[in-house]
C-alpha atoms as a PDB file:
ATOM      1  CA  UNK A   1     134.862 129.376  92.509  1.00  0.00           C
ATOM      2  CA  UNK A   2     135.563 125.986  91.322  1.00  0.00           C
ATOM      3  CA  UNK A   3     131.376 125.060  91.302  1.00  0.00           C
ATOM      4  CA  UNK A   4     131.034 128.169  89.159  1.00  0.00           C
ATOM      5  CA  UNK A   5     133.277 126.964  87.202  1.00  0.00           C
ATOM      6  CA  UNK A   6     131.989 123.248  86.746  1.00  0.00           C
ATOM      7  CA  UNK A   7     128.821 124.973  86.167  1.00  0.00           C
ATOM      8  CA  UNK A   8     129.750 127.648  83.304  1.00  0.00           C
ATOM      9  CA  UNK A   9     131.833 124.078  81.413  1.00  0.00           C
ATOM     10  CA  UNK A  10     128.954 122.057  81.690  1.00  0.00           C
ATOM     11  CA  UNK A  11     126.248 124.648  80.182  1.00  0.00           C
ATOM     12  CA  UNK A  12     129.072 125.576  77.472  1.00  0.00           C
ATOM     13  CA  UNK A  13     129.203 121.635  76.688  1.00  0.00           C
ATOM     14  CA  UNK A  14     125.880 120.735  76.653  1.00  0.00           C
ATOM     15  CA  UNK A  15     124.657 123.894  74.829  1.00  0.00           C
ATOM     16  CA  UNK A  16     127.309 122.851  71.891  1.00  0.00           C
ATOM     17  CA  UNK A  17     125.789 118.930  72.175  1.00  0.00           C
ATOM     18  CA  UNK A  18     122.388 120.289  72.124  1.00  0.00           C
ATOM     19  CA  UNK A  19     123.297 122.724  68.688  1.00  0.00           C
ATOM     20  CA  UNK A  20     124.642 119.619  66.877  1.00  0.00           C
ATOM     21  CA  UNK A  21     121.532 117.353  67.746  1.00  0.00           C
ATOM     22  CA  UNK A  22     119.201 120.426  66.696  1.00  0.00           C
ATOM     23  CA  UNK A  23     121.302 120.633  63.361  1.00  0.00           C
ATOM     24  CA  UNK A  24     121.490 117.010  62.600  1.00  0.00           C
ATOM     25  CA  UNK A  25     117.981 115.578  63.428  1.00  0.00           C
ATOM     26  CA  UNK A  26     115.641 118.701  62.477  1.00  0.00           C
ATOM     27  CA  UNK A  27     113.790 118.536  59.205  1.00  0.00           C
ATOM     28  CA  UNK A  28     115.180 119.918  56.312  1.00  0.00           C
ATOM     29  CA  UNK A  29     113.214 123.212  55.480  1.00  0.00           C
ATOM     30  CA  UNK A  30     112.359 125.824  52.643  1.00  0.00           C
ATOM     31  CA  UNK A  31     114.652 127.950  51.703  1.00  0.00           C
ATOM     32  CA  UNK A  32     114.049 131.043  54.111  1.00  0.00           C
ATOM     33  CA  UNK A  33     114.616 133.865  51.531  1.00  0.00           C
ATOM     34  CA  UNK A  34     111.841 132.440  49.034  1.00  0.00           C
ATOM     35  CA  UNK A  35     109.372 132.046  51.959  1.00  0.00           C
ATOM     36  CA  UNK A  36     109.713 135.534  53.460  1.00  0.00           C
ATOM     37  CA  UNK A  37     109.458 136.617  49.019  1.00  0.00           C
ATOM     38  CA  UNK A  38     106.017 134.817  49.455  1.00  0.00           C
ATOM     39  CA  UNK A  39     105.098 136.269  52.368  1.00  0.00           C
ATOM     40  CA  UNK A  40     105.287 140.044  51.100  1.00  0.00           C
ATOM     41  CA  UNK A  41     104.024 138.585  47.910  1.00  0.00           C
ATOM     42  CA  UNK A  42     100.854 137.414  49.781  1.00  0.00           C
ATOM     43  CA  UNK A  43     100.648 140.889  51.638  1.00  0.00           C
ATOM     44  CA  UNK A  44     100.735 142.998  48.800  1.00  0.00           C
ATOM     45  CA  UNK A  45     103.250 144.965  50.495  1.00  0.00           C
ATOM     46  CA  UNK A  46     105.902 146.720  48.757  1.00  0.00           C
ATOM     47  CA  UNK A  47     109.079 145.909  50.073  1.00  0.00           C
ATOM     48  CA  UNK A  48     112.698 146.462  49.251  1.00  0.00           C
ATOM     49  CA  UNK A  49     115.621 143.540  49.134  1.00  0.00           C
ATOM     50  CA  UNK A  50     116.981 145.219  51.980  1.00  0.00           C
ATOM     51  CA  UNK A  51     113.832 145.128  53.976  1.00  0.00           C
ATOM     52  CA  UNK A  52     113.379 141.264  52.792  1.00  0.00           C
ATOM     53  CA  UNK A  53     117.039 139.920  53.651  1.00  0.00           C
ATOM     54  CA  UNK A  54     116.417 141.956  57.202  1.00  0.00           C
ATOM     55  CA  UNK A  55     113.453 139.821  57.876  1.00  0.00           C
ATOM     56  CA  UNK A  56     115.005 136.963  57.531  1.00  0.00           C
ATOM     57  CA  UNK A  57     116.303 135.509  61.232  1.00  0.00           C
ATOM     58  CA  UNK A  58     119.671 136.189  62.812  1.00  0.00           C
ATOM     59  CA  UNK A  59     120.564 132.551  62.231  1.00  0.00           C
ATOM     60  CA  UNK A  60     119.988 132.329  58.526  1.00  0.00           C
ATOM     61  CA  UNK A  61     121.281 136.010  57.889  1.00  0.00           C
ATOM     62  CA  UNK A  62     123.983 136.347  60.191  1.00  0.00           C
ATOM     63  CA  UNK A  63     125.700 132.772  61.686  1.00  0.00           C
ATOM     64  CA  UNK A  64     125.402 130.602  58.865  1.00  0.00           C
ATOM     65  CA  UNK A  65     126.948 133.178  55.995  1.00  0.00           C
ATOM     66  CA  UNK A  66     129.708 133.143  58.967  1.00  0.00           C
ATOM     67  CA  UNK A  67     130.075 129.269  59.188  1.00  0.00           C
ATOM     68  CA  UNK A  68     130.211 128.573  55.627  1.00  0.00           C
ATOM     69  CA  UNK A  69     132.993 130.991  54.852  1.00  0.00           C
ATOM     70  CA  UNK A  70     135.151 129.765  57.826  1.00  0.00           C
ATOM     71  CA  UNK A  71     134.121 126.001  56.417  1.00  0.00           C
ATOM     72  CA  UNK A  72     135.086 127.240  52.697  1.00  0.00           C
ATOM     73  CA  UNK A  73     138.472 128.351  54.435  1.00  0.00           C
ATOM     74  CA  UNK A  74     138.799 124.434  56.230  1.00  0.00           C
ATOM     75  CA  UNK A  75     138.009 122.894  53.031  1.00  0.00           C
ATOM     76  CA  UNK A  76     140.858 124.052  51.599  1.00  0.00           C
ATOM     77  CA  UNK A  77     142.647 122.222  53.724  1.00  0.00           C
ATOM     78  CA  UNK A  78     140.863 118.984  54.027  1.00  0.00           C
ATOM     79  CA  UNK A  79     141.776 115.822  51.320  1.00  0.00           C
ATOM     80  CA  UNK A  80     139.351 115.580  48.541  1.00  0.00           C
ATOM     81  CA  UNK A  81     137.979 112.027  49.392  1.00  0.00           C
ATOM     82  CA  UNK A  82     137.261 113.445  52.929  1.00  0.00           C
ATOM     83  CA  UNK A  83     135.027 115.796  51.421  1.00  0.00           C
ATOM     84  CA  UNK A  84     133.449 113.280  48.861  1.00  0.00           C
ATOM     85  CA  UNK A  85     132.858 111.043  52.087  1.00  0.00           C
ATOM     86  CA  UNK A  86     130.963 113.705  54.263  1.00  0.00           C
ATOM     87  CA  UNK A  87     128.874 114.738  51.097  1.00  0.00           C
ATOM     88  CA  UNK A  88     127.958 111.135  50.519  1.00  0.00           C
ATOM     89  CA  UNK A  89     127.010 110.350  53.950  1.00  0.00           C
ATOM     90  CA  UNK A  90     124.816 113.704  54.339  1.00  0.00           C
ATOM     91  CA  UNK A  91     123.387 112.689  51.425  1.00  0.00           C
ATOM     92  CA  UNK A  92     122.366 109.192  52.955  1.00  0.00           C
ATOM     93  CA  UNK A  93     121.618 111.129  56.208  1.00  0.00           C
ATOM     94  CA  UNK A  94     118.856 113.147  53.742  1.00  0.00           C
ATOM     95  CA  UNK A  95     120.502 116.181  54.221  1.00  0.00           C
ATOM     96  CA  UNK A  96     119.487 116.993  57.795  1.00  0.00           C
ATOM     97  CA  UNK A  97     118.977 120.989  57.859  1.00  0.00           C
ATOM     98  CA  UNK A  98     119.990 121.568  54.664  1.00  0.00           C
ATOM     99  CA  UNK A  99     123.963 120.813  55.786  1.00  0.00           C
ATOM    100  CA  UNK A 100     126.464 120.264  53.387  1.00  0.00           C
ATOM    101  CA  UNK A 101     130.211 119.543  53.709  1.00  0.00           C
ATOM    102  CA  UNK A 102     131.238 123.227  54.628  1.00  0.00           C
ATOM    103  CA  UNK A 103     128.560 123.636  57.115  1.00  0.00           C
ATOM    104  CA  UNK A 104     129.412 119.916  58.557  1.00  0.00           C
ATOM    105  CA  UNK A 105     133.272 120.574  58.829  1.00  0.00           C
ATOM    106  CA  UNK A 106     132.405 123.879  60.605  1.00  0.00           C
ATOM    107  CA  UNK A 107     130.840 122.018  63.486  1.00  0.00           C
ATOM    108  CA  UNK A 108     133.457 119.800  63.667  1.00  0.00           C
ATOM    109  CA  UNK A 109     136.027 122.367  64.330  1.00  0.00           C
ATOM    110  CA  UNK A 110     133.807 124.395  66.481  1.00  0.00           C
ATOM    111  CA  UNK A 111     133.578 121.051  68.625  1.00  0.00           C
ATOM    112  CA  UNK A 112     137.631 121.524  68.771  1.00  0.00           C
ATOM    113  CA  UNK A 113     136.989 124.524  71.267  1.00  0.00           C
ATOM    114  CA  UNK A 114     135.542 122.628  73.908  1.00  0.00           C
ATOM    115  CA  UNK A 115     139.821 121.953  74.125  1.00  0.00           C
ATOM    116  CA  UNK A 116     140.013 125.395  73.640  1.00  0.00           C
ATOM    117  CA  UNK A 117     137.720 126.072  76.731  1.00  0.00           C
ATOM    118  CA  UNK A 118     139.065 123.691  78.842  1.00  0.00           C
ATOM    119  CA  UNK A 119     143.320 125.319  78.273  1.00  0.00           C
ATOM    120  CA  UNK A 120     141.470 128.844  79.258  1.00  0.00           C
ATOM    121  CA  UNK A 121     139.666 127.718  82.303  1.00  0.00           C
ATOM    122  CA  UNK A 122     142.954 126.209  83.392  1.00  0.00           C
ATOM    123  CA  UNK A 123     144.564 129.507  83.079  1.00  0.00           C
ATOM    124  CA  UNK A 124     142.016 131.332  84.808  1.00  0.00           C
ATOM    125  CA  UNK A 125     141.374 128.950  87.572  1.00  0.00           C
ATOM    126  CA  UNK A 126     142.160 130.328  91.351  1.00  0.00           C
ATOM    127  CA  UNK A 127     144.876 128.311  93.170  1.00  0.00           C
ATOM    128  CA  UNK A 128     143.857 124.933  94.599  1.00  0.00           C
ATOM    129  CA  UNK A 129     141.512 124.323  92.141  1.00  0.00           C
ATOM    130  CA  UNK A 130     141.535 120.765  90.209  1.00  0.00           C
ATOM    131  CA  UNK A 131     141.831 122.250  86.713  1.00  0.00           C
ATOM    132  CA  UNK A 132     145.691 124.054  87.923  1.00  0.00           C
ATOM    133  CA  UNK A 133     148.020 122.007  85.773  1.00  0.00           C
ATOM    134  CA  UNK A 134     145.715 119.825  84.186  1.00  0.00           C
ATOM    135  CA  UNK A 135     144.392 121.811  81.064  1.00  0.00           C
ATOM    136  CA  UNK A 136     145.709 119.168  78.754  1.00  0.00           C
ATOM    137  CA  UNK A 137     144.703 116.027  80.856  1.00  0.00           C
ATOM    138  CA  UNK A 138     141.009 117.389  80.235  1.00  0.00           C
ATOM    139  CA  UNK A 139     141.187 119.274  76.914  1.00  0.00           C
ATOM    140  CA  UNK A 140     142.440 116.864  74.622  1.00  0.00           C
ATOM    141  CA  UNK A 141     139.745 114.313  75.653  1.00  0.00           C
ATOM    142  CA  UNK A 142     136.808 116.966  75.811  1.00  0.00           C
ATOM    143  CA  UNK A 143     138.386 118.480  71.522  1.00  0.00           C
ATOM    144  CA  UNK A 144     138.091 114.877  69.953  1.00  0.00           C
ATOM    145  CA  UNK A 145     135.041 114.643  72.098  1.00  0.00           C
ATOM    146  CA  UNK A 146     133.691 117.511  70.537  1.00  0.00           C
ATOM    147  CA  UNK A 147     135.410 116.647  67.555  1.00  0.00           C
ATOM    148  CA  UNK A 148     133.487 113.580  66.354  1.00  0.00           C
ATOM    149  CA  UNK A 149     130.285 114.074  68.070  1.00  0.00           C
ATOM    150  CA  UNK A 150     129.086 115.476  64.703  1.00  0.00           C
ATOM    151  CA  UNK A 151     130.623 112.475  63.110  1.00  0.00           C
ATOM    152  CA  UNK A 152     128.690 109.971  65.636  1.00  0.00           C
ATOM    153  CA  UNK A 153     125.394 111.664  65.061  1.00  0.00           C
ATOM    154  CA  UNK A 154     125.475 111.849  61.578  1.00  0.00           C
ATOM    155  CA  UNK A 155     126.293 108.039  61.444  1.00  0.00           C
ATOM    156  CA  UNK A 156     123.497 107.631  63.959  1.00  0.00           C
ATOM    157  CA  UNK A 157     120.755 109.683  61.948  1.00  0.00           C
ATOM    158  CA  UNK A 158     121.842 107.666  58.728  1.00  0.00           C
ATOM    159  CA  UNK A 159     121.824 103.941  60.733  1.00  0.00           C
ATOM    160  CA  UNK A 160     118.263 105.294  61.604  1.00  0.00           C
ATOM    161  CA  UNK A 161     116.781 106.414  58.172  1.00  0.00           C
ATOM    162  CA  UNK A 162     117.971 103.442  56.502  1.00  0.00           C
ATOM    163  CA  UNK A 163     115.975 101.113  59.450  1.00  0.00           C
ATOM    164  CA  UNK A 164     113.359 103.027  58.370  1.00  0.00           C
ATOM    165  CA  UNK A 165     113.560 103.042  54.555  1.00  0.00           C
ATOM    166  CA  UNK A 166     113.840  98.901  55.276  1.00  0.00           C
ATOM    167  CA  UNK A 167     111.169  98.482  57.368  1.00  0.00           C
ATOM    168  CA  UNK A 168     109.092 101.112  54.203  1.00  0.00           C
ATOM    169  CA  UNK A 169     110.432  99.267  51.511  1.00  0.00           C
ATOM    170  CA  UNK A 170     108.190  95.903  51.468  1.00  0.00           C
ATOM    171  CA  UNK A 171     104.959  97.603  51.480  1.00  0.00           C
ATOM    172  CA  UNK A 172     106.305 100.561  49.046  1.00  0.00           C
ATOM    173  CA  UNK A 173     106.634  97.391  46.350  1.00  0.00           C
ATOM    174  CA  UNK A 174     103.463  95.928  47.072  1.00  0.00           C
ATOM    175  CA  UNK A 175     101.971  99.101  46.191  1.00  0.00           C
ATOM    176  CA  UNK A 176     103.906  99.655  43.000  1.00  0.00           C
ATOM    177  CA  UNK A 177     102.866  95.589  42.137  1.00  0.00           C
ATOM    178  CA  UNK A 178      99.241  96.894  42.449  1.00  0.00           C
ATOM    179  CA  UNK A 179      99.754 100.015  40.180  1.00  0.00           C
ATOM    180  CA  UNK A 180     101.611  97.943  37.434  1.00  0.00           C
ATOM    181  CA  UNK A 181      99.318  95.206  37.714  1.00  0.00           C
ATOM    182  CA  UNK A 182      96.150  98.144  37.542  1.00  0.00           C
ATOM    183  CA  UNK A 183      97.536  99.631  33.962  1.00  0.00           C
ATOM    184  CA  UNK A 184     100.086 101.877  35.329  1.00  0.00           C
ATOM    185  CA  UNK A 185     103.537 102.899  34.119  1.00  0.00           C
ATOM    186  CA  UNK A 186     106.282 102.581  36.812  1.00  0.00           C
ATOM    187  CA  UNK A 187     106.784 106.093  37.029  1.00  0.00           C
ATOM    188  CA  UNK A 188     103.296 106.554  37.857  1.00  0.00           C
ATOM    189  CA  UNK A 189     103.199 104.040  40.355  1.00  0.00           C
ATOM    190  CA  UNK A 190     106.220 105.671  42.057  1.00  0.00           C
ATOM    191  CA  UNK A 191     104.604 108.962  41.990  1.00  0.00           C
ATOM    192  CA  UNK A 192     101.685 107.338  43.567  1.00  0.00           C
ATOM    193  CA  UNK A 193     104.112 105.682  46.186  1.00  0.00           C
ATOM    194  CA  UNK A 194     105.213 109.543  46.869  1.00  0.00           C
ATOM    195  CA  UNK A 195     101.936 110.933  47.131  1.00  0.00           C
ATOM    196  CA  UNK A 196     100.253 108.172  49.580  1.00  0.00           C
ATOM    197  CA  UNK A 197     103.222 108.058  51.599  1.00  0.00           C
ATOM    198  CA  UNK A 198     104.870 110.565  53.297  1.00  0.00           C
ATOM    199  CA  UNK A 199     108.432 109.308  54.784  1.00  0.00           C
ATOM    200  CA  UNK A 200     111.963 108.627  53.614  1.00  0.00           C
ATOM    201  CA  UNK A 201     111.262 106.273  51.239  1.00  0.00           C
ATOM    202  CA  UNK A 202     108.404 107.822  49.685  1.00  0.00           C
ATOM    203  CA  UNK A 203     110.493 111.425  49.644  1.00  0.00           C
ATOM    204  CA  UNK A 204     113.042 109.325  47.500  1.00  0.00           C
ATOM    205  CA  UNK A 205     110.045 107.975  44.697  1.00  0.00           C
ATOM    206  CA  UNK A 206     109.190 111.647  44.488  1.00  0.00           C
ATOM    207  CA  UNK A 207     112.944 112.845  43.619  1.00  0.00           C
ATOM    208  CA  UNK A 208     113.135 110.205  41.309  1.00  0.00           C
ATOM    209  CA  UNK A 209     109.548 111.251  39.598  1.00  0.00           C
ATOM    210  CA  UNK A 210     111.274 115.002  39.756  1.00  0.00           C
ATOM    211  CA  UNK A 211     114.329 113.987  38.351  1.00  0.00           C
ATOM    212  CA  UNK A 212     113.235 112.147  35.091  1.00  0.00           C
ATOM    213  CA  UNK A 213     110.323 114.993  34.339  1.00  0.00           C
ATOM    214  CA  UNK A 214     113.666 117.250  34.428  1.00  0.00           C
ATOM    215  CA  UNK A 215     114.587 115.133  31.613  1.00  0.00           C
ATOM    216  CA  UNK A 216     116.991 112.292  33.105  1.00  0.00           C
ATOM    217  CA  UNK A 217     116.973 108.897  32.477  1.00  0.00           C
ATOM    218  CA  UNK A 218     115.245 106.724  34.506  1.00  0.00           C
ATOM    219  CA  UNK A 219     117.185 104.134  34.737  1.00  0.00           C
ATOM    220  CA  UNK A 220     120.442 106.439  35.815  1.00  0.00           C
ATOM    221  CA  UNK A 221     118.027 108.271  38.052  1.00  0.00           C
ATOM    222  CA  UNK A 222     117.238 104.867  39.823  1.00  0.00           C
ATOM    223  CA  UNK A 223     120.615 104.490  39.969  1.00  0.00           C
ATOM    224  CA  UNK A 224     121.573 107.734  41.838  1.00  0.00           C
ATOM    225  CA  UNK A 225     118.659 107.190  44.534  1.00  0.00           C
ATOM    226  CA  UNK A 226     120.444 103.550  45.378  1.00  0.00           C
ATOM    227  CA  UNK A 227     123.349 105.063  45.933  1.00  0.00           C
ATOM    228  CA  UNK A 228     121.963 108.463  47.845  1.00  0.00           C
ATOM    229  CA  UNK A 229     120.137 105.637  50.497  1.00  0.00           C
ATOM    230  CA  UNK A 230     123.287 103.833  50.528  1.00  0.00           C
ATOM    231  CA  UNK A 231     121.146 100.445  51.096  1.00  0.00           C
ATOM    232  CA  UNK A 232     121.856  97.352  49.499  1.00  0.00           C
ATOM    233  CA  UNK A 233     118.188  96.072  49.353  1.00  0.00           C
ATOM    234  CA  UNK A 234     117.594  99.216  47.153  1.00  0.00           C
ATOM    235  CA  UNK A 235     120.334  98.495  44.883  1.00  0.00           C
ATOM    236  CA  UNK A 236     119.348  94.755  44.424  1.00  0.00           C
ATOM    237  CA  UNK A 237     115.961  96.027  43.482  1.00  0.00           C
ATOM    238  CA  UNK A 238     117.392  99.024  41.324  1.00  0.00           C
ATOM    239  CA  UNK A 239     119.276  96.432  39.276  1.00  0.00           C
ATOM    240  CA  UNK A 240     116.614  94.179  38.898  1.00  0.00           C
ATOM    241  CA  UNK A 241     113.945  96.868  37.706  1.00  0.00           C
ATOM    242  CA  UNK A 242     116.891  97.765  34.935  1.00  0.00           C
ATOM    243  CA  UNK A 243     117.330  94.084  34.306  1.00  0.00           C
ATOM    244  CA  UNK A 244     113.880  93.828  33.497  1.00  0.00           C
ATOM    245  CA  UNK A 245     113.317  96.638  31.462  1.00  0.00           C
ATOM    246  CA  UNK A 246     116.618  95.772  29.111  1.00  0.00           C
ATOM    247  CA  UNK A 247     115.238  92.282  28.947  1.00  0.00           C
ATOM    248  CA  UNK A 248     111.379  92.554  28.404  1.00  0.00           C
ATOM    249  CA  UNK A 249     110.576  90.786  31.401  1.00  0.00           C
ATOM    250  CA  UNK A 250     107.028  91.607  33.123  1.00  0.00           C
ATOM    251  CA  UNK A 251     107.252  94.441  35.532  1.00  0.00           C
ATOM    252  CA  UNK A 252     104.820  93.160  37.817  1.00  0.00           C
ATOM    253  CA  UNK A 253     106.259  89.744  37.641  1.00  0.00           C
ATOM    254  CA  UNK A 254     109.962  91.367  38.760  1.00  0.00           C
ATOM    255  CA  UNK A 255     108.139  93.653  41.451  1.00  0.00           C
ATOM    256  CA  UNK A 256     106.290  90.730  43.124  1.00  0.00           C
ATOM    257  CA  UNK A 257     109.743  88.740  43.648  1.00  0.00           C
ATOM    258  CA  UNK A 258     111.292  91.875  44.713  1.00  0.00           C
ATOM    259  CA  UNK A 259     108.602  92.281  47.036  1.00  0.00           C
ATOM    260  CA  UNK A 260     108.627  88.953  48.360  1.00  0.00           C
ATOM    261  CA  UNK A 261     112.590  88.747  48.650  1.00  0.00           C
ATOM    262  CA  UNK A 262     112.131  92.527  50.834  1.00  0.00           C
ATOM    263  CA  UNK A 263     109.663  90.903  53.447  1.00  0.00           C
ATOM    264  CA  UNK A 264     111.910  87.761  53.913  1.00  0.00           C
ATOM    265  CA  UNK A 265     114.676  90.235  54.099  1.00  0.00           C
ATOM    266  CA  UNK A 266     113.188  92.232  56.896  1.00  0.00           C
ATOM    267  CA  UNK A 267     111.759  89.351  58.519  1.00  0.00           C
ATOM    268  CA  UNK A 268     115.402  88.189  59.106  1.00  0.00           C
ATOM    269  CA  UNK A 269     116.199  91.156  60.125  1.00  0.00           C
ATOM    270  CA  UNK A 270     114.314  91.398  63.209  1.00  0.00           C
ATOM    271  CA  UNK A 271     115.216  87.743  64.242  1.00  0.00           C
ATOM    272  CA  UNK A 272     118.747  89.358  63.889  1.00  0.00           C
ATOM    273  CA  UNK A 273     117.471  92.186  66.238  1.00  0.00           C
ATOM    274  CA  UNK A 274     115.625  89.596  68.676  1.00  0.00           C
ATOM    275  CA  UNK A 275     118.742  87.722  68.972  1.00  0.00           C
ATOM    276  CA  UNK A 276     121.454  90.533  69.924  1.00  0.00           C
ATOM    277  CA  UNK A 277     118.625  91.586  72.685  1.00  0.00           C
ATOM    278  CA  UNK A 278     120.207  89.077  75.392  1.00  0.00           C
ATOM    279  CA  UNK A 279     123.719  90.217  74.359  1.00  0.00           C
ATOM    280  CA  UNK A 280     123.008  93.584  75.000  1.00  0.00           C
ATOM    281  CA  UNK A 281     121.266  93.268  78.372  1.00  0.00           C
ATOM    282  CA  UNK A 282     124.730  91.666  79.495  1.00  0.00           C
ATOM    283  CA  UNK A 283     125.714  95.334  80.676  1.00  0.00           C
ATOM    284  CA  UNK A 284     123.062  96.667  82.333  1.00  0.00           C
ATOM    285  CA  UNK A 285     122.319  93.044  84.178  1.00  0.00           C
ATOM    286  CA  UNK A 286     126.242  92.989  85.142  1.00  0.00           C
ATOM    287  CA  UNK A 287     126.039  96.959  85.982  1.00  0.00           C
ATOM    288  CA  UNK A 288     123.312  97.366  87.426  1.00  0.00           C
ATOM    289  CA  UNK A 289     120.675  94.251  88.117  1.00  0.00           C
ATOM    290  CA  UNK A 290     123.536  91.611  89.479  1.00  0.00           C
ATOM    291  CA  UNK A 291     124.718  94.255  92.029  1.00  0.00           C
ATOM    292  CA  UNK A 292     121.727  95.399  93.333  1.00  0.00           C
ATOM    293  CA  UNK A 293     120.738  91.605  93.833  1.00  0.00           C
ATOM    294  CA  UNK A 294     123.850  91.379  95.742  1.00  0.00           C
ATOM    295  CA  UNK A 295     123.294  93.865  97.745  1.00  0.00           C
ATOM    296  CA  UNK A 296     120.110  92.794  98.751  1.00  0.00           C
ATOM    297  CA  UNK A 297     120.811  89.831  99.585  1.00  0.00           C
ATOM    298  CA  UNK A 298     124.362  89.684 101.193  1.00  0.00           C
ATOM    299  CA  UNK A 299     123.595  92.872 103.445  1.00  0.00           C
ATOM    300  CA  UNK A 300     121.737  90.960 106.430  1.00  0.00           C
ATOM    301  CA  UNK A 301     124.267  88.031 106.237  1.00  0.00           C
ATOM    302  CA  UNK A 302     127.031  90.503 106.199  1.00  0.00           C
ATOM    303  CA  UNK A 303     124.894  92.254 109.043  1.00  0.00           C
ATOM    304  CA  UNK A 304     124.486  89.275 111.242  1.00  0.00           C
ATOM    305  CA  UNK A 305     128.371  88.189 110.615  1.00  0.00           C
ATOM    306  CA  UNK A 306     129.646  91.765 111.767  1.00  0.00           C
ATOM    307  CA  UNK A 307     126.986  91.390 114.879  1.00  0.00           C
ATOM    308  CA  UNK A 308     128.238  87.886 115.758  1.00  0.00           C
ATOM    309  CA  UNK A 309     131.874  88.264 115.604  1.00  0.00           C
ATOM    310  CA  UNK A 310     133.870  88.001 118.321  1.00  0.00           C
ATOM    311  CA  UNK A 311     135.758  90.726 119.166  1.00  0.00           C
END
């Protein structure tokens, strides 16, 4: 009974692990509605809204209208600046599947009932087993495990789209130098950055482009991406492309610097990198290199020893 057991925990746990990772790290797609509306728009078919919200999957049309009214009931509850905070860091995160705060603080209670699971299997568990009396020795561990694992992956997924938006941002500048310098305004030469590349940084250009044909100001758009990507390299340049424009100074001239200043930047970044690498292989040399070494080599001395002693 008890392997049954163990077995039925560990799917339920690394099901829920697998759910959050799928959630967090997928792309952000379409809304689902409008693409089924240009599907039967395509097909000529006639079909009713019924008929059209009914095509839709069970996940979109069923378990997310459930998750965001049980989030809308948790936010009620949660501290303002909490929410603030988890909207600003899904925003640096780029929105991973379309999540917002509700949808976010959902998960995080959901990863609560890994406790939850835990208490009942204790309950239910035949006589002799391990889990008799110890529902709260594993359930508290296994609710804030489940708890913040949304929280550690979101952190995770931003950590790794900012790498990446560094690593972008050098050669994103050269090519806006090269459009300036070529006749261009700098909102074409972001909107050319947007249409050669396709990644995070390029994705950001294009909101910006979007933003300011919607009829904001440039300047307070720029200002909104540096803060989405939450990177400081970004702001520096924001406030320097501002700079320029209040003070006349040549745009190609500022974007040159900045573009020089980004590749010195990221090459001291990966000397940073290259120089926590023997730092981190402390643990796996101490945990797993330095014993197997001693293993290997102290076994036939300890072999011979045991063979030679008198008894």
């Amino acid at each position: 009974m008890v392997p049954v057991i163990l077995i039925v925990v560990g799917i339920i746990v690394v099901g829920a692990v697998i759910l959050v990772i799928i959630g967090l790290t997928s792309p952000r797609e379409e809304d689902p509605l409008q693409k089924r509306l240009a599907e039967f728009a395509e097909s000529g078919k006639q079909a009713t809204l019924e008929e059209i919200e009914l095509s839709q999957p069970f996940l979109e049309r069923v378990i997310y209208p459930m998750a965001r009214r049980f989030g809308e009931l948790v936010l009620r509850f949660t501290p303002q600046n909490a929410i603030q905070g988890t909207a600003r860091k899904l925003e640096q995160a780029g929105s991973p599947a379309g999540l917002d705060p509700t949808l976010f603080f959902t998960l995080r209670i959901l990863g609560l009932g890994l406790g939850v699971v835990f208490l009942f299997l204790s309950r239910v568990a035949p006589k002799g087993s391990f889990l008799v009396g110890r529902g709260l020795l594993f359930a508290i561990p296994m609710a804030l495990i489940g708890f913040y694992i949304p929280e550690l992956l979101l952190n995770s997924r931003i950590r790794s789209r900012q790498h990446g938006i560094r690593k972008a941002m050098p050669d994103a500048l050269d090519l806006l130098t090269i459009c300036v310098e070529a006749g261009l305004t700098l909102d074409a030469a972001m909107a050319k950055v947007y249409e050669k590349w396709d990644n995070e940084l390029g994705r950001a250009f294009g909101r910006v482009i979007r933003e300011i044909a919607l009829g904001k100001i440039r300047r307070e758009a720029m200002r909104d991406m540096a803060e989405r990507l939450g990177i400081n390299e970004m702001t520096s340049f924001v406030a320097a492309v501002i700079q320029s424009e209040q003070l006349g100074v040549s745009m190609a001239h500022v974007l040159r610097i900045q573009s020089d200043q980004m590749r010195v930047r990221r090459r001291q970044l990966a000397e940073e990198e290259a120089h926590k690498a023997p730092i981190k292989m402390l643990i796996p040399m101490a945990l797993l290199i330095f014993p197997s070494i001693c293993i290997v080599l102290m076994t036939p001395a300890v072999l011979i020893i045991v063979k030679n002693f008198p008894k």
